[in-house]
Every structure is written in C-alpha cells, then in structure tokens.
N, C-alpha and C. Protein backbone atom coordinates (compact mmCIF):
# COMPACT_ATOMS: atom_id res chain seq x y z
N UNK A 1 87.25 120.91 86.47
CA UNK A 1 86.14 121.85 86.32
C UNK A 1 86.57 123.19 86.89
N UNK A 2 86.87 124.05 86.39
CA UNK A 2 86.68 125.29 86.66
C UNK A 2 86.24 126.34 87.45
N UNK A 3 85.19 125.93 88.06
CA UNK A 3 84.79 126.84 88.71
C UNK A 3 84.28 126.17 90.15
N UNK A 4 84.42 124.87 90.15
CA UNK A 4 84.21 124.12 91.57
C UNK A 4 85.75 124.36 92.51
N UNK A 5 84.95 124.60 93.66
CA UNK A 5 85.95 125.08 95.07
C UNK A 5 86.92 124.07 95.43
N UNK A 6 86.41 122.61 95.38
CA UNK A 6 87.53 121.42 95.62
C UNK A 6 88.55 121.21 94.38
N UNK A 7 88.15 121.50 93.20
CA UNK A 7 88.95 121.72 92.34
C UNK A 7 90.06 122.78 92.29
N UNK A 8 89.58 123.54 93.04
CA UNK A 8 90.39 124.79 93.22
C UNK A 8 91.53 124.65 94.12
N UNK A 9 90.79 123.70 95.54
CA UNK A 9 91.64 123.67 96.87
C UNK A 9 92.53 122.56 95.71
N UNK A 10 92.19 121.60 95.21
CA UNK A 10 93.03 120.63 94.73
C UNK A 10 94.66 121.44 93.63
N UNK A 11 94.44 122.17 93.30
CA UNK A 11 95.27 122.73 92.10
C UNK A 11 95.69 124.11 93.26
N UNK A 12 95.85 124.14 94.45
CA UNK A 12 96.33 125.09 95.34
C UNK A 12 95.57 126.47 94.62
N UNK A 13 94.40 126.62 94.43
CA UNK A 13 94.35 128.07 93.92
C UNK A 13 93.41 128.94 95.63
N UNK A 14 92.91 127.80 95.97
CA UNK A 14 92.06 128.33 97.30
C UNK A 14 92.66 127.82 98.09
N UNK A 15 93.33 128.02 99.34
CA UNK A 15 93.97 127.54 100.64
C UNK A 15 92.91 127.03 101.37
N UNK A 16 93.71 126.11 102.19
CA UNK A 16 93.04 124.90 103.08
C UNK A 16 93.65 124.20 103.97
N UNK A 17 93.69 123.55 105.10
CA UNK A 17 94.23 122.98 106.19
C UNK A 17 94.71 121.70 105.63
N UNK A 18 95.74 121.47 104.42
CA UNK A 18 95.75 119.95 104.36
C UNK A 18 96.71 119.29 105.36
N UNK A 19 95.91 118.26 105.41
CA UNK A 19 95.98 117.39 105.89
C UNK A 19 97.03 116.13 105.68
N UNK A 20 96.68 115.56 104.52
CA UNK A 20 97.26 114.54 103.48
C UNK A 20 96.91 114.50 102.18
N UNK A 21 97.79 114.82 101.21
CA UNK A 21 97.67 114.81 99.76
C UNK A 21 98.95 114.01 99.10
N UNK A 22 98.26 112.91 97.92
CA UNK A 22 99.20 112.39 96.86
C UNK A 22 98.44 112.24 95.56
N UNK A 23 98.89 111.53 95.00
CA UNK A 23 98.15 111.78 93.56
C UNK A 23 97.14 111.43 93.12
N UNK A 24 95.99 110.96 94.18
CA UNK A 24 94.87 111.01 93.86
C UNK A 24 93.66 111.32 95.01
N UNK A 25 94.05 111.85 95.89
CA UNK A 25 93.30 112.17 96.82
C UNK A 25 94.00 113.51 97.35
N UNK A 26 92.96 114.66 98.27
CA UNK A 26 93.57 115.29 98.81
C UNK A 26 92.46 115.52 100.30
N UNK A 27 93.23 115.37 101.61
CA UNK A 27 92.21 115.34 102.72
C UNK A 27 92.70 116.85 103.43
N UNK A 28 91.22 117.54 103.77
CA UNK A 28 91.70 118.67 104.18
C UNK A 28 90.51 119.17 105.28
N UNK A 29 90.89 120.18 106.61
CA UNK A 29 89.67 120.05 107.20
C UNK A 29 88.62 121.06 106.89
N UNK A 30 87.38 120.85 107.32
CA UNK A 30 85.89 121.23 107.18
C UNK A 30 85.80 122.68 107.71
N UNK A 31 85.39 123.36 106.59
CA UNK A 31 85.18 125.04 107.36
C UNK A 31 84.21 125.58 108.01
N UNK A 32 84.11 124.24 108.25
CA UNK A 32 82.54 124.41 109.00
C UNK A 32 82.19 123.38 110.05
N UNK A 33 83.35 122.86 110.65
CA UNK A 33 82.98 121.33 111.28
C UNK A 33 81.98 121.35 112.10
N UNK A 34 81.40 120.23 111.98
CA UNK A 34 80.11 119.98 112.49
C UNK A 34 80.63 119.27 113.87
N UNK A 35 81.49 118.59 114.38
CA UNK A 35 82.40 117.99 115.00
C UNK A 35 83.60 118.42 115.97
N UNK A 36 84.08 118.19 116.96
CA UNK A 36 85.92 118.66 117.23
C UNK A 36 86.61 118.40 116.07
N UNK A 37 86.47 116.96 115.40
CA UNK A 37 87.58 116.86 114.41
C UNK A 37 86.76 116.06 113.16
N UNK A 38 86.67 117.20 111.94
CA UNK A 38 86.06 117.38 111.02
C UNK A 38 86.52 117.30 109.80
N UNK A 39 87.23 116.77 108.79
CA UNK A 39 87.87 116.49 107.65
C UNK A 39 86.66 115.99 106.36
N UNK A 40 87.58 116.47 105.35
CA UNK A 40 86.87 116.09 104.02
C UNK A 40 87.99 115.08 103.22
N UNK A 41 87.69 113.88 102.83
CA UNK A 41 88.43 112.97 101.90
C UNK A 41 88.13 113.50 100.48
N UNK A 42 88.73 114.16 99.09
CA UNK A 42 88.55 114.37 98.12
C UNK A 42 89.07 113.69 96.96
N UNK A 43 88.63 112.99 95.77
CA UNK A 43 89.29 112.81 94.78
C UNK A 43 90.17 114.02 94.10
N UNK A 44 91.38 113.83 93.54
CA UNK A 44 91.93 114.52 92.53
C UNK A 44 90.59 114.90 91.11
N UNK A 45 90.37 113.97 91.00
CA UNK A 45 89.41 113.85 89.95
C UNK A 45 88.02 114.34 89.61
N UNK A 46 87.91 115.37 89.44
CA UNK A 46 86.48 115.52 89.49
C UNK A 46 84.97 114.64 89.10
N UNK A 47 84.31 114.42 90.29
CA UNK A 47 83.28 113.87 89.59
C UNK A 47 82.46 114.00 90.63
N UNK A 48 80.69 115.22 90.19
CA UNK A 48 80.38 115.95 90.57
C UNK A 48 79.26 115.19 92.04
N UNK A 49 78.78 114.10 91.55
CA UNK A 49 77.84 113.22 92.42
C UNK A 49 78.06 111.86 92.66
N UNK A 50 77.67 111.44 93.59
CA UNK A 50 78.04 109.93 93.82
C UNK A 50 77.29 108.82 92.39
N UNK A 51 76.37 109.72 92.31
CA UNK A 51 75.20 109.09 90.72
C UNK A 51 76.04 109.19 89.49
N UNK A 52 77.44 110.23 89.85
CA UNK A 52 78.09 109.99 88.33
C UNK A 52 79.30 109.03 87.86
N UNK A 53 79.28 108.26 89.38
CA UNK A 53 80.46 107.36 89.12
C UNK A 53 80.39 106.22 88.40
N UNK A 54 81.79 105.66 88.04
CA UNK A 54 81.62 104.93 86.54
C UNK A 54 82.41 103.74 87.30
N UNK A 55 82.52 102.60 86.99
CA UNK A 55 83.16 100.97 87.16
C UNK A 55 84.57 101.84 87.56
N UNK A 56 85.44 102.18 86.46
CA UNK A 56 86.76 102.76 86.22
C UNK A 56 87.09 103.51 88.30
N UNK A 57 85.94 104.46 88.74
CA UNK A 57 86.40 105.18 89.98
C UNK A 57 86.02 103.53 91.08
N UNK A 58 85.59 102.73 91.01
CA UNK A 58 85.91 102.02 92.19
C UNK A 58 87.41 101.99 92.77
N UNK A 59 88.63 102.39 92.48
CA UNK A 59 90.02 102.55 92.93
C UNK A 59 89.86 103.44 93.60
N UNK A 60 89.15 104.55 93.01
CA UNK A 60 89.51 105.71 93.98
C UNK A 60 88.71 105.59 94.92
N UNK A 61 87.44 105.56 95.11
CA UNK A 61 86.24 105.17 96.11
C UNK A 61 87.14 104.78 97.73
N UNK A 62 87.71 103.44 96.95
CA UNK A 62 88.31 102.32 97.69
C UNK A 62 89.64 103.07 98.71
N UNK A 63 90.57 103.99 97.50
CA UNK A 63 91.23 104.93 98.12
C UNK A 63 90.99 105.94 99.21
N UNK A 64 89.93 106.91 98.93
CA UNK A 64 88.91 107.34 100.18
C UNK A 64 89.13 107.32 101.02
N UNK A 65 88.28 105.97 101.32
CA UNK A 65 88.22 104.93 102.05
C UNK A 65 89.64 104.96 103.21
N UNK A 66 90.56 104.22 102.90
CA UNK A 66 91.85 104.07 103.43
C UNK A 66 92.31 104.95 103.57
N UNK A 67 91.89 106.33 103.01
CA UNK A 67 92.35 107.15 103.52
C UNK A 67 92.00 107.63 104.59
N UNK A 68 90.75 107.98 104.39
CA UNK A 68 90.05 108.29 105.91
C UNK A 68 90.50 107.73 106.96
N UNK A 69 90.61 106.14 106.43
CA UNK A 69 91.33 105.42 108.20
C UNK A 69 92.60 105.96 108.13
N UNK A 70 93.50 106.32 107.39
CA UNK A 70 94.72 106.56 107.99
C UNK A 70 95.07 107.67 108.60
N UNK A 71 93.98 108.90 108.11
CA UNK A 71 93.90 110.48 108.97
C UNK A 71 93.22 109.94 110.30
N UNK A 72 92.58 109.45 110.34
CA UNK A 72 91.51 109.55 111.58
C UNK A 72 92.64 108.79 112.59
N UNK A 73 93.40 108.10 112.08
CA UNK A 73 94.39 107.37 112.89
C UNK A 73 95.44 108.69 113.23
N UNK A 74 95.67 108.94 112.58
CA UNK A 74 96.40 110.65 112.32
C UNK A 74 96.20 111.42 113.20
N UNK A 75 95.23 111.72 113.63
CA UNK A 75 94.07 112.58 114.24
C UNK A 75 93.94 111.98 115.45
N UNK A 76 94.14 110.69 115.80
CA UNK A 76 94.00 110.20 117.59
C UNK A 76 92.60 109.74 117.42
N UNK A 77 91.71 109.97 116.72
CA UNK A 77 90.24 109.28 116.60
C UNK A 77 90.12 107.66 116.30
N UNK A 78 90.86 107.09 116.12
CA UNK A 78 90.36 105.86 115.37
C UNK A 78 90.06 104.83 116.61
N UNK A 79 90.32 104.99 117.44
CA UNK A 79 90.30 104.05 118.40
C UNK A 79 88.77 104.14 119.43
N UNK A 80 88.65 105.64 119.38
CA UNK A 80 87.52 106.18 120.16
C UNK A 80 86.28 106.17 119.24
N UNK A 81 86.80 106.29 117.75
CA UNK A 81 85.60 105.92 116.47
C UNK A 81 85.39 107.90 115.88
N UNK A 82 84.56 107.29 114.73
CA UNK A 82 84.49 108.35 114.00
C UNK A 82 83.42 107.78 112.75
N UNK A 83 82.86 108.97 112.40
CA UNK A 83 81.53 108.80 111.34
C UNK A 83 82.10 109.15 109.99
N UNK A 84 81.73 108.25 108.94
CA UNK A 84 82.01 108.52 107.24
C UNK A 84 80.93 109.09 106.78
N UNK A 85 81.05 110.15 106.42
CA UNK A 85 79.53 110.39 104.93
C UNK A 85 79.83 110.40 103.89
N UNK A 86 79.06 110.57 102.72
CA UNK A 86 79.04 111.08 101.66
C UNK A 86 77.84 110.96 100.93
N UNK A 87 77.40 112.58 101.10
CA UNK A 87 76.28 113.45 100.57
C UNK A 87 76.30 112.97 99.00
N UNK A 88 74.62 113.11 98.55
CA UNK A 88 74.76 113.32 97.21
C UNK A 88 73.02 114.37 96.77
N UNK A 89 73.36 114.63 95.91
CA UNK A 89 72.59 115.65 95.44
C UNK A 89 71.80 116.42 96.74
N UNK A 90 70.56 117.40 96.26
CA UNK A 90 70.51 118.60 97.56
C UNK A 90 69.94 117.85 98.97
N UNK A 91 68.93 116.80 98.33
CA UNK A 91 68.19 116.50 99.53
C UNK A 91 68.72 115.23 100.39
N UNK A 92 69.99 114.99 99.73
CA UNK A 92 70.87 114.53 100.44
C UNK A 92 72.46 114.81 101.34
N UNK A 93 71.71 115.97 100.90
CA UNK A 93 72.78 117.56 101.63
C UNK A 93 74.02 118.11 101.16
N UNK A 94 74.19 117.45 99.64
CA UNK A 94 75.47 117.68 98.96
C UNK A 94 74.97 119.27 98.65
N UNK A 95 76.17 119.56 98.88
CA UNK A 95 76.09 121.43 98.71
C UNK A 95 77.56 121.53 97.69
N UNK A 96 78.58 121.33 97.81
CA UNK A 96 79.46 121.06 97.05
C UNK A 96 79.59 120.05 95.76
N UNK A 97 79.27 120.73 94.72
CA UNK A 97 79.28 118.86 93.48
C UNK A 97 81.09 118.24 93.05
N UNK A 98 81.19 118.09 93.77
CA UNK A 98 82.71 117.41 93.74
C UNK A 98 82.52 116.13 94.82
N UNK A 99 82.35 115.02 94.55
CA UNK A 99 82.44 114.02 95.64
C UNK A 99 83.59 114.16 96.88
N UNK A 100 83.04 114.09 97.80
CA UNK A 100 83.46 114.17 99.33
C UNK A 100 83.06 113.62 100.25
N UNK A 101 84.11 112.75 101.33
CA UNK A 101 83.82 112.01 102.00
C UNK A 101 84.34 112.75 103.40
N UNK A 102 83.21 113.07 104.23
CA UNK A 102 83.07 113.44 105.55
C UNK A 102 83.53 112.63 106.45
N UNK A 103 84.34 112.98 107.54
CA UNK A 103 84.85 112.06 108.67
C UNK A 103 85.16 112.78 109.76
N UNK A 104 84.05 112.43 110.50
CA UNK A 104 83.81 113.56 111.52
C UNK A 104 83.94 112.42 113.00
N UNK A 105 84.48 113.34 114.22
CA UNK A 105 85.10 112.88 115.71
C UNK A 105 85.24 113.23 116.36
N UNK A 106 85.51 113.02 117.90
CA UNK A 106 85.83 113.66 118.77
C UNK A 106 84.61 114.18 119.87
N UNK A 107 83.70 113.54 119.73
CA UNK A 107 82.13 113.87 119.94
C UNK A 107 81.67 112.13 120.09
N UNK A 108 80.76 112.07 121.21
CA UNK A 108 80.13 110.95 120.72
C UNK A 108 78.46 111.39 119.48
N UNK A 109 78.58 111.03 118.74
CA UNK A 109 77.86 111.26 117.82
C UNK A 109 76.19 110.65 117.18
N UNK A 110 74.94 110.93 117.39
CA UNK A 110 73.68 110.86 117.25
C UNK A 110 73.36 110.35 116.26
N UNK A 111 72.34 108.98 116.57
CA UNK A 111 71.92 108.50 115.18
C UNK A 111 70.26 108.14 115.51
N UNK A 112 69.67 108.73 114.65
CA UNK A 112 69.99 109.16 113.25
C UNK A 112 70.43 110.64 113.35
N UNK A 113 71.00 110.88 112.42
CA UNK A 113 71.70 112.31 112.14
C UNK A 113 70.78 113.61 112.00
N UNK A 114 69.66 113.37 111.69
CA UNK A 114 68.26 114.49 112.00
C UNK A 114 68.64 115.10 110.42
C-alpha cells in the first residue's frame, strides 16, 4: 500500500530504529514509547486490521509472535516480563492500519491499561 508509514519503514523509504528484519517481519522501536523499552512487531505484508486477516496469515501471526520473544530476549526484558498488544480499529486504539504488535518493558506495568 502506498501510502501507509509501515509500508514505507518496511521498503526503507522512512527510517527507523530496526531492530530485527527478515523476510517477513520487520521489528523496529516506538516513536512514541509508552514504556523504557517499546518496540513494534510488523508483517512484511500488508494487512490493514486484525478483522482483515485470512486462514493463509496464521504463519505470520504465529511469526510475530516468536518474534517478539526473541527481541524482548534481545532487549534483557524477557525474564523481568513484558506486555504484547495489538490494536484494532479506532476504539481500539489502532491509529496506524498496518497490523502491529506492541511489546512494551522495562516498567512494571498497570492493568487494566485505562
């Protein structure tokens, strides 16, 4: 998609702190962390809401996933813990339509999230 920002960071056209990238994920940190240590898990693939995923993205989902644990391990967090999100549409605070998985640390962290 064209004109989405993770698409952009993905195809190097917008710079970003990566993190870890291969051919289907790219993890990079939050310009805005809410956290000490604040990262975004991204598909290569665009797909704009968690409501638009199809049977076919459970690989990548799953990928994510493992990825997140292996930055946060990366990062010195995994042991002390760390929070996963992923927003979808507005009133679920997705502000970006490119699926993204939040993994935020370094904080002991409040639940519920307000």
């Amino acid at each position: 998609m064209s004109d989405c920002l993770f698409c952009k960071i993905n195809n190097g056209e917008i710079p970003a702190e990566i993190l870890y990238q291969d051919d289907e994920v790219s993890v990079f940190r939050d310009v805005s962390p809410q956290a000490p240590v604040h990262f975004l898990v991204i598909p290569k693939k665009h797909i704009s809401t968690l409501n638009d995923l199809q049977p076919d993205d459970a690989m990548v989902i799953g990928k994510m996933m493992l990825t997140a644990k292996m930055v946060a391990s990366d990062q010195g967090v995994s042991e002390s813990g760390y929070r996963t999100v992923m927003n979808c549409n507005s009133d679920g605070g997705q502000t970006v339509y490119h699926i993204h998985l939040h993994v935020l640390a370094g904080r002991q962290l409040e639940w519920p999230p307000g």
